[in-house]
C-alpha atoms as a PDB file:
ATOM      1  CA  UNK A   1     -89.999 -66.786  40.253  1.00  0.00           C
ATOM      2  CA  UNK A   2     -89.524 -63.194  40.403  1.00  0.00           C
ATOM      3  CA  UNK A   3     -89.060 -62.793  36.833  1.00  0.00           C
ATOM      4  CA  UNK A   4     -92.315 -64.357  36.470  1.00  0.00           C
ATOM      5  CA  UNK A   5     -94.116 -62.481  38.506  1.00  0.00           C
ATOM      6  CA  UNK A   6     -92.792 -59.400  37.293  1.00  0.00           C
ATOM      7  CA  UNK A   7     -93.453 -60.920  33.000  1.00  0.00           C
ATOM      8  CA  UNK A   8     -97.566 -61.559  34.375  1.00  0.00           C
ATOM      9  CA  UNK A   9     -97.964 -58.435  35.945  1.00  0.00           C
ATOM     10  CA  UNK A  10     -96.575 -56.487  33.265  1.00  0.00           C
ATOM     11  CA  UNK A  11     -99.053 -58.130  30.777  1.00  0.00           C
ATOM     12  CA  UNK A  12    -101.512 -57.681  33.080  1.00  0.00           C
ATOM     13  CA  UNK A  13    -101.296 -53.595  32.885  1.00  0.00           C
ATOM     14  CA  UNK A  14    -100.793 -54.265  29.456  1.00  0.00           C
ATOM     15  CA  UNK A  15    -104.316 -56.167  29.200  1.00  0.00           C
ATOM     16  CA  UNK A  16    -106.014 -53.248  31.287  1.00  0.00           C
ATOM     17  CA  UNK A  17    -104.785 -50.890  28.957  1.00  0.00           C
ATOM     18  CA  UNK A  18    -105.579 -51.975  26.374  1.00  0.00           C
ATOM     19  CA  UNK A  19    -109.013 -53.303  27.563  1.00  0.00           C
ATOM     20  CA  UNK A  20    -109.718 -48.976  28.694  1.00  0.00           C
ATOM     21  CA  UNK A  21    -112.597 -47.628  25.410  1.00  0.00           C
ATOM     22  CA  UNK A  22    -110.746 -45.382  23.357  1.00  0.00           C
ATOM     23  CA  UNK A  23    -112.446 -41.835  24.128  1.00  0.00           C
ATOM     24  CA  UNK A  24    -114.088 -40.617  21.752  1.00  0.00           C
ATOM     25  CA  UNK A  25    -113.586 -36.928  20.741  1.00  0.00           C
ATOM     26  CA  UNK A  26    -116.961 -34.994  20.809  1.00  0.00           C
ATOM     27  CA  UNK A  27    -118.592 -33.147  17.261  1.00  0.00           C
ATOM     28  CA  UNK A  28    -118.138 -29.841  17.688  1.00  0.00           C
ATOM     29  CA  UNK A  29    -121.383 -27.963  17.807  1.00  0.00           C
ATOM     30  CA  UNK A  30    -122.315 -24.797  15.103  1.00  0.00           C
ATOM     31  CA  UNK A  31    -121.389 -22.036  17.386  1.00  0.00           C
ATOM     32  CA  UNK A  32    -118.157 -23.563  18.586  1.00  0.00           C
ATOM     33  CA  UNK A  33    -117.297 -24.600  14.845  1.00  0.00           C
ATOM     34  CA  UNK A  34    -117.690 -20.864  13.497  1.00  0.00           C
ATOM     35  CA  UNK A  35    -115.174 -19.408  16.227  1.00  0.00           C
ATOM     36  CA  UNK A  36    -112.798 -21.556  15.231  1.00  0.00           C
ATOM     37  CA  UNK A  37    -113.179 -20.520  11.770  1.00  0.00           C
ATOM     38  CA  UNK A  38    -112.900 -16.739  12.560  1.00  0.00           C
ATOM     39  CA  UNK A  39    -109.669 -17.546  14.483  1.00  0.00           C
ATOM     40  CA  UNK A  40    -108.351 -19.904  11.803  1.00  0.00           C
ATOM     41  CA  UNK A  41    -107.763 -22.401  13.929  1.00  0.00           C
ATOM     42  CA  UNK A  42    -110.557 -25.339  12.355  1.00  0.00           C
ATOM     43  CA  UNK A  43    -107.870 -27.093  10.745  1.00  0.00           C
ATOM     44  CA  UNK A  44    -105.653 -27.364  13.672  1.00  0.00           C
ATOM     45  CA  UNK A  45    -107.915 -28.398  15.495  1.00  0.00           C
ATOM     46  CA  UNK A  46    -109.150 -31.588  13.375  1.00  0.00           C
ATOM     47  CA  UNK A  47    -105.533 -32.550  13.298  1.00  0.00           C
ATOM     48  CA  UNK A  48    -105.067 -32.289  17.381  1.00  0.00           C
ATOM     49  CA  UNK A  49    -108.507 -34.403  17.481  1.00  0.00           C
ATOM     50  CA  UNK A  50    -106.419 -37.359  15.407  1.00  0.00           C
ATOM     51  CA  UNK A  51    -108.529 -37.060  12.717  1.00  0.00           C
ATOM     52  CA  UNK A  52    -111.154 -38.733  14.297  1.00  0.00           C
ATOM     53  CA  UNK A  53    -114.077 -36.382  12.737  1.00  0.00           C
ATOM     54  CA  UNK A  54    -114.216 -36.981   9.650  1.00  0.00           C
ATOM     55  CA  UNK A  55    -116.859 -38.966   8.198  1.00  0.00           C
ATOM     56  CA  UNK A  56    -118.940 -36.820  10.808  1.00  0.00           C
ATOM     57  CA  UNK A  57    -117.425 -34.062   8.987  1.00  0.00           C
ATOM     58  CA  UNK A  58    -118.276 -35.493   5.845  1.00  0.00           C
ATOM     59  CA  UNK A  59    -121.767 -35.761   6.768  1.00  0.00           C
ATOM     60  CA  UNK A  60    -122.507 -32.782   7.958  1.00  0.00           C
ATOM     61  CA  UNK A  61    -121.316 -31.362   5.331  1.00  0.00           C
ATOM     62  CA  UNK A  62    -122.589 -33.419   2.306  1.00  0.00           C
ATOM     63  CA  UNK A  63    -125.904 -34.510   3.718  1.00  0.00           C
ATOM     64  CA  UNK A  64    -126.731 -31.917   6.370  1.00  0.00           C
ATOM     65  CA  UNK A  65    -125.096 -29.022   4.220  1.00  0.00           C
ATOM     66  CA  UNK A  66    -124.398 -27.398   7.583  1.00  0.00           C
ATOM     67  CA  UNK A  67    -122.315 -24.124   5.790  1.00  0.00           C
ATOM     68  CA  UNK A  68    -119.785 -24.083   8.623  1.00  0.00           C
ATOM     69  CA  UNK A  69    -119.045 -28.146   7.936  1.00  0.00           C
ATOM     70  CA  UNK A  70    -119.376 -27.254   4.393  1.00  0.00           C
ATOM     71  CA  UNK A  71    -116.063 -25.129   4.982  1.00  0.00           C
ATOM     72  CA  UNK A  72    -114.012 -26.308   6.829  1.00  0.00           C
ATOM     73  CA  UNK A  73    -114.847 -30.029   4.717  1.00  0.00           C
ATOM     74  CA  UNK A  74    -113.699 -27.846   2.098  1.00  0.00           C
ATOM     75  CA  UNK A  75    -110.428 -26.410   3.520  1.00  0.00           C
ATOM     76  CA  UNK A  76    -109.760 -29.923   4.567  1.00  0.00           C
ATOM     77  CA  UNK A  77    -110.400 -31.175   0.690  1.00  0.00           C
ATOM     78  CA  UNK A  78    -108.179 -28.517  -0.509  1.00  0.00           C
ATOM     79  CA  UNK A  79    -105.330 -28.382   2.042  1.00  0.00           C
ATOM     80  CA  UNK A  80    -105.065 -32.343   2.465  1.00  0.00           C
ATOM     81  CA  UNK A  81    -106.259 -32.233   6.117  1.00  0.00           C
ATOM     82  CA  UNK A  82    -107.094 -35.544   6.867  1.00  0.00           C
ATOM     83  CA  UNK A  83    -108.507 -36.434   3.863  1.00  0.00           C
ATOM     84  CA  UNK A  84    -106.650 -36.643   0.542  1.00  0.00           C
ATOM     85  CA  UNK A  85    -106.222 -33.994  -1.377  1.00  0.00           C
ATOM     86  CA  UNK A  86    -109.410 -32.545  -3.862  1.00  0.00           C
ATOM     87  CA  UNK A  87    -109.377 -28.716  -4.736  1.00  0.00           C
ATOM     88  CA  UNK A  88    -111.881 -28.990  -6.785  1.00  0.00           C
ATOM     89  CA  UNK A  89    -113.950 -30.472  -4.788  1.00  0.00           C
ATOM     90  CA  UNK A  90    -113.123 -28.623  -2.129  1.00  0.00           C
ATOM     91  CA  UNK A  91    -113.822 -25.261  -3.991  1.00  0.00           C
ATOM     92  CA  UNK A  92    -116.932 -26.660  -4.688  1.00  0.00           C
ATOM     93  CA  UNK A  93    -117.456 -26.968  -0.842  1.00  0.00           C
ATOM     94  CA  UNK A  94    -116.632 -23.147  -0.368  1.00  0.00           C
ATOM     95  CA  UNK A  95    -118.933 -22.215  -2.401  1.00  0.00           C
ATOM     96  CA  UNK A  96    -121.809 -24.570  -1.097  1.00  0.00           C
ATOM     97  CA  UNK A  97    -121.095 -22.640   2.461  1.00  0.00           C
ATOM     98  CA  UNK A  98    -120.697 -18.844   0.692  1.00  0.00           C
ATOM     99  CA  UNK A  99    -124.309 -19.558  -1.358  1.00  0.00           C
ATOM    100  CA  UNK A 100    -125.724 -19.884   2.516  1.00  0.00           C
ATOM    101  CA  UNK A 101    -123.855 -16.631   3.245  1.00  0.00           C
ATOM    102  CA  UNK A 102    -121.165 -17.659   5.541  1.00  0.00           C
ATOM    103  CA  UNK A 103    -119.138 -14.650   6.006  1.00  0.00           C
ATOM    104  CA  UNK A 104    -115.759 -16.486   6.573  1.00  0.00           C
ATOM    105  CA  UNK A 105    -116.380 -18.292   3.235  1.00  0.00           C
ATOM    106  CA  UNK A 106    -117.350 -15.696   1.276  1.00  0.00           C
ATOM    107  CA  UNK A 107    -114.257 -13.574   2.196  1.00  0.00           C
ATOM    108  CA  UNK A 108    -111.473 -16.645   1.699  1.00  0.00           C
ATOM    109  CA  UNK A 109    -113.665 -16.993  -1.696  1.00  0.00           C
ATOM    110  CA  UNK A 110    -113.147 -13.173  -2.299  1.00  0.00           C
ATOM    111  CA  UNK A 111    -109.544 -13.365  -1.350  1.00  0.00           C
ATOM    112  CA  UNK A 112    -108.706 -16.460  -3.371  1.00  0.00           C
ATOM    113  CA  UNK A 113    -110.398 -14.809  -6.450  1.00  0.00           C
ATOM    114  CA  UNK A 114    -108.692 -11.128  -5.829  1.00  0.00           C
ATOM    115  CA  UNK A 115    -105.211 -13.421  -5.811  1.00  0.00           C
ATOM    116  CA  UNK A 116    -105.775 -16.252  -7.513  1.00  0.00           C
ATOM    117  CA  UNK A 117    -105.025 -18.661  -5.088  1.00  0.00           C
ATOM    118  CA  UNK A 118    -106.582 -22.281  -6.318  1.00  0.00           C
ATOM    119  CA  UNK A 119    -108.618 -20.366  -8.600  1.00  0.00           C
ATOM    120  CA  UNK A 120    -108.386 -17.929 -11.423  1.00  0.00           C
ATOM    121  CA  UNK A 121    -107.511 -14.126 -10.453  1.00  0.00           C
ATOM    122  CA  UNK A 122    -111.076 -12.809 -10.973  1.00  0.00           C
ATOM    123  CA  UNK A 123    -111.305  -9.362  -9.442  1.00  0.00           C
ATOM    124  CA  UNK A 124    -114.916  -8.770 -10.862  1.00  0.00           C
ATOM    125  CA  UNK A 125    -115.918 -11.975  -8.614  1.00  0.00           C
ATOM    126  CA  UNK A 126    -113.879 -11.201  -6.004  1.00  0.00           C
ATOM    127  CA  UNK A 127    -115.809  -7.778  -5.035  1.00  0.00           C
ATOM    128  CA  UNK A 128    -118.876  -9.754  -5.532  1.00  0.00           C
ATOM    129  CA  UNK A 129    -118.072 -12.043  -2.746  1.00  0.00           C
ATOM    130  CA  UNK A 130    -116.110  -9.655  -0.568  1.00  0.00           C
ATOM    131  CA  UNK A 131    -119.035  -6.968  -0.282  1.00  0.00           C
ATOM    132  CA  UNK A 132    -121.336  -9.824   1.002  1.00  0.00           C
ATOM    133  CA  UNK A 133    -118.748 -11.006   3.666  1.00  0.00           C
ATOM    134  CA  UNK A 134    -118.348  -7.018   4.291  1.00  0.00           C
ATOM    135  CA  UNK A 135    -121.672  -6.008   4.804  1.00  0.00           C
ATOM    136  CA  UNK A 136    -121.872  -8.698   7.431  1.00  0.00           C
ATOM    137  CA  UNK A 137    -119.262  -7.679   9.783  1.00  0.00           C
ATOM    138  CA  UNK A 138    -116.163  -9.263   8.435  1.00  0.00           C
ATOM    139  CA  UNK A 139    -113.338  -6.882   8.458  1.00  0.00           C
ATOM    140  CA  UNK A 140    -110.401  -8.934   6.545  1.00  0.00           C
ATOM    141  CA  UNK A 141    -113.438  -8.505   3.656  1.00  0.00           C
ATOM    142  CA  UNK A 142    -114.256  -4.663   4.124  1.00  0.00           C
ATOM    143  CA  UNK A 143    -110.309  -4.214   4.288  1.00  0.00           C
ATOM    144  CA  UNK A 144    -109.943  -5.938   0.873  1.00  0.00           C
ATOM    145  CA  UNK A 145    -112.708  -4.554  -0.501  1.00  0.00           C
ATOM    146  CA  UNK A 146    -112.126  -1.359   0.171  1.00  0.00           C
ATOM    147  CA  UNK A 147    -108.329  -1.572  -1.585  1.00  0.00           C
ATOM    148  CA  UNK A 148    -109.803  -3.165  -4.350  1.00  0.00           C
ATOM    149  CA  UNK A 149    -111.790   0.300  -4.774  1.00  0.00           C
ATOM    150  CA  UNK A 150    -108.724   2.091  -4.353  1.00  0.00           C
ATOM    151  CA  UNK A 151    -106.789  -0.241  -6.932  1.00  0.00           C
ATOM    152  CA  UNK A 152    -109.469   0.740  -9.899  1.00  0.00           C
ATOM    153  CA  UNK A 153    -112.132  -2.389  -9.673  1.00  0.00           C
ATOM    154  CA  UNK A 154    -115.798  -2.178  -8.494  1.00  0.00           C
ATOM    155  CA  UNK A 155    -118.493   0.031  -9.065  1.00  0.00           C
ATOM    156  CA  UNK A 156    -118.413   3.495  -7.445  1.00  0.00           C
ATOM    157  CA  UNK A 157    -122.149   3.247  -6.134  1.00  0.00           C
ATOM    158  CA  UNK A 158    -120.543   0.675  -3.664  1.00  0.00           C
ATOM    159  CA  UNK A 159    -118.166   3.417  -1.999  1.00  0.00           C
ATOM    160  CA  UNK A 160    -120.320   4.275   0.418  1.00  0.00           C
ATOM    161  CA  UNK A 161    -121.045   1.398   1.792  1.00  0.00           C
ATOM    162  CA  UNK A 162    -117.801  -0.070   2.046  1.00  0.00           C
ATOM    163  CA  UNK A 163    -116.228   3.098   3.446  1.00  0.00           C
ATOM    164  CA  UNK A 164    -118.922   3.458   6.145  1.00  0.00           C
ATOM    165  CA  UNK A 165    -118.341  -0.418   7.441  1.00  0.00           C
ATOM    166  CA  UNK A 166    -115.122  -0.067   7.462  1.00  0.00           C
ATOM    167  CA  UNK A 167    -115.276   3.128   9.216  1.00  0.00           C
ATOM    168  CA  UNK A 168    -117.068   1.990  11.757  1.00  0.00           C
ATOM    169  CA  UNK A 169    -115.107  -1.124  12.612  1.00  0.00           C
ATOM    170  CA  UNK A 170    -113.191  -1.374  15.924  1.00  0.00           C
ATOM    171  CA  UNK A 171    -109.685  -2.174  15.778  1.00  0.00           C
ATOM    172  CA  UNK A 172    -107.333  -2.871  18.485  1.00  0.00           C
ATOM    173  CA  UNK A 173    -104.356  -3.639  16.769  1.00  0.00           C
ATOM    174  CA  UNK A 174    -101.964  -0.644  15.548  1.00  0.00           C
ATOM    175  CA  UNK A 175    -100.700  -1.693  12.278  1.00  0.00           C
ATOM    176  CA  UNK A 176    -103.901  -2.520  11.313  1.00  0.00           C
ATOM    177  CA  UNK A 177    -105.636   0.823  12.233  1.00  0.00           C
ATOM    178  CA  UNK A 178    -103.272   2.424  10.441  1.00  0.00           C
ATOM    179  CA  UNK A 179    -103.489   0.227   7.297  1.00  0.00           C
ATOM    180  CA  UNK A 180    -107.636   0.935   7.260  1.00  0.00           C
ATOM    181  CA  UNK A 181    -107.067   4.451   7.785  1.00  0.00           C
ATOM    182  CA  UNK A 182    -104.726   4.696   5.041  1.00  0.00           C
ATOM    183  CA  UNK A 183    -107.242   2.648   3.159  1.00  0.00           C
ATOM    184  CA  UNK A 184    -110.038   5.217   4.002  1.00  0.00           C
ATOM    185  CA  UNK A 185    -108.309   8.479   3.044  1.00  0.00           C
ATOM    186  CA  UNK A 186    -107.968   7.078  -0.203  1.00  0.00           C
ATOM    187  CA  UNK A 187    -110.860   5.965  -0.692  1.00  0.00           C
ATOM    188  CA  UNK A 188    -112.807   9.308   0.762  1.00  0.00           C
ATOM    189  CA  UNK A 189    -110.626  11.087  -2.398  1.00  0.00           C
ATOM    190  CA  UNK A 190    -112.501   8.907  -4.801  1.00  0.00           C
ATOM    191  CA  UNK A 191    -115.953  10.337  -2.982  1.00  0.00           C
ATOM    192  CA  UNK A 192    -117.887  13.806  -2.668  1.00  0.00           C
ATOM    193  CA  UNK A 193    -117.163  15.064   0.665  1.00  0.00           C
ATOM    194  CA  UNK A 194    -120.995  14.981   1.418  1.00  0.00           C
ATOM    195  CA  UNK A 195    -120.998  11.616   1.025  1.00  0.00           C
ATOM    196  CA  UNK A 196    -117.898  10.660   3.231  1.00  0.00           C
ATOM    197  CA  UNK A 197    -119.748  12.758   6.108  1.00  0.00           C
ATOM    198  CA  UNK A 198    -122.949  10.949   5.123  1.00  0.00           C
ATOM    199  CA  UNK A 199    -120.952   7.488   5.795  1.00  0.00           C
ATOM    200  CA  UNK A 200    -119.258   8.417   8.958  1.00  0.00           C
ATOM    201  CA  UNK A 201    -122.709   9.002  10.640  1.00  0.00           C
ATOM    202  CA  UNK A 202    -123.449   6.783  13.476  1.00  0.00           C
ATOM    203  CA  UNK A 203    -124.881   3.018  12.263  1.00  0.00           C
END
C-alpha cells in the first residue's frame, strides 16, 4: 500500500511538472541587442536562451531588416549558431546591417576583408568599411585602420582623420594604449607636423 502511494504521488509531481508553461525567453529589444554586440557576447547569449529566438531572429532580420538582427542573424548563419551553417548567406547578412551603417558590422566586415577571414583578403575594401565604423566611434576599427595606413594601403588624405579619432579615444587598458600610441607615432611620421597638431586639437 505504501508502494502505491508513494508510485501515485510520484506521477502526480510528475503530471504538475509537466503540466507548468514552458517560459518563454523574452526578444531582446534594439538597445539591449547592440551591447551585446559591442561586448561580443550575442552569440552566447542565443545559445544560453536554448535557441529559442530564432525564427524571431529570422524575422527581424529578413522582414524587419532591423541592422542589429541583421548581424547577429548573420554571425549565427556563418558560425552555425543555432541554425545550420550558410556563409554566404550570412555575409550577405553583414552587409545588409553595414549598408545601414552599423558600426560593429562594418568593422568585423573591415576586419574579415583586411584578413580574409570567410572572404577574400581585400585591403582596398577593408579601409572602405573600417573608416565608416571609425568615424563613428569604434575603436577596434580606428586601431585597424590606422595600421593599415602604416602598412602602405589607403589614401593619405584620410590620415588626418583617422589619427585624430584615434587620438582622441579613451583607453583604459595598458597594452592597448600602448599599441595605439605606437600606432600613432607612426602614423604622425607619414604626416606634416602641422597637420598632426591640427588633429590633436580638441573634438
Amino acid at each position: 500500500m505504501i508502494k502505491k502511494l508513494c508510485c501515485i504521488a510520484l506521477l502526480m509531481s510528475v503530471t504538475a511538472v509537466a503540466q507548468e508553461p514552458l517560459t518563454a525567453v523574452p526578444l531582446y529589444t534594439e538597445a539591449e541587442l547592440i551591447e551585446l554586440i559591442k561586448k561580443n557576447q550575442h552569440l552566447k547569449r542565443v545559445k544560453d536562451d536554448d535557441c529559442q529566438l530564432v525564427q524571431d531572429i529570422e524575422a527581424r532580420a529578413e522582414t524587419m531588416e532591423l541592422p542589429s538582427y541583421q548581424f547577429l542573424y548573420g554571425d549565427m548563419l556563418a558560425y552555425a549558431v543555432c541554425v545550420d551553417r550558410n556563409v554566404e548567406l550570412g555575409v550577405y547578412f553583414m552587409r545588409k546591417a553595414a549598408e545601414q551603417g552599423l558600426a560593429p558590422a562594418l568593422e568585423q566586415l573591415g576586419r574579415y576583408y583586411d584578413v580574409g577571414q570567410l572572404v577574400q583578403a581585400d585591403k582596398a575594401m577593408a579601409v572602405i568599411y573600417l573608416r565608416e565604423a571609425a568615424s563613428q566611434g569604434n575603436l577596434a576599427a580606428q586601431l585597424r585602420l590606422v595600421n593599415l595606413f602604416n602598412s602602405g594601403y589607403g589614401s593619405p588624405r584620410d590620415y588626418e582623420d583617422a589619427y585624430r579619432w584615434l587620438f582622441h579615444s579613451a583607453v583604459a587598458d595598458k597594452k592597448l594604449h600602448q599599441q595605439i600610441q605606437t600606432a600613432l607615432a607612426r602614423l604622425a611620421e607619414k604626416m606634416p607636423e602641422s597637420v598632426v597638431r591640427r588633429a590633436r586639437l580638441p573634438m
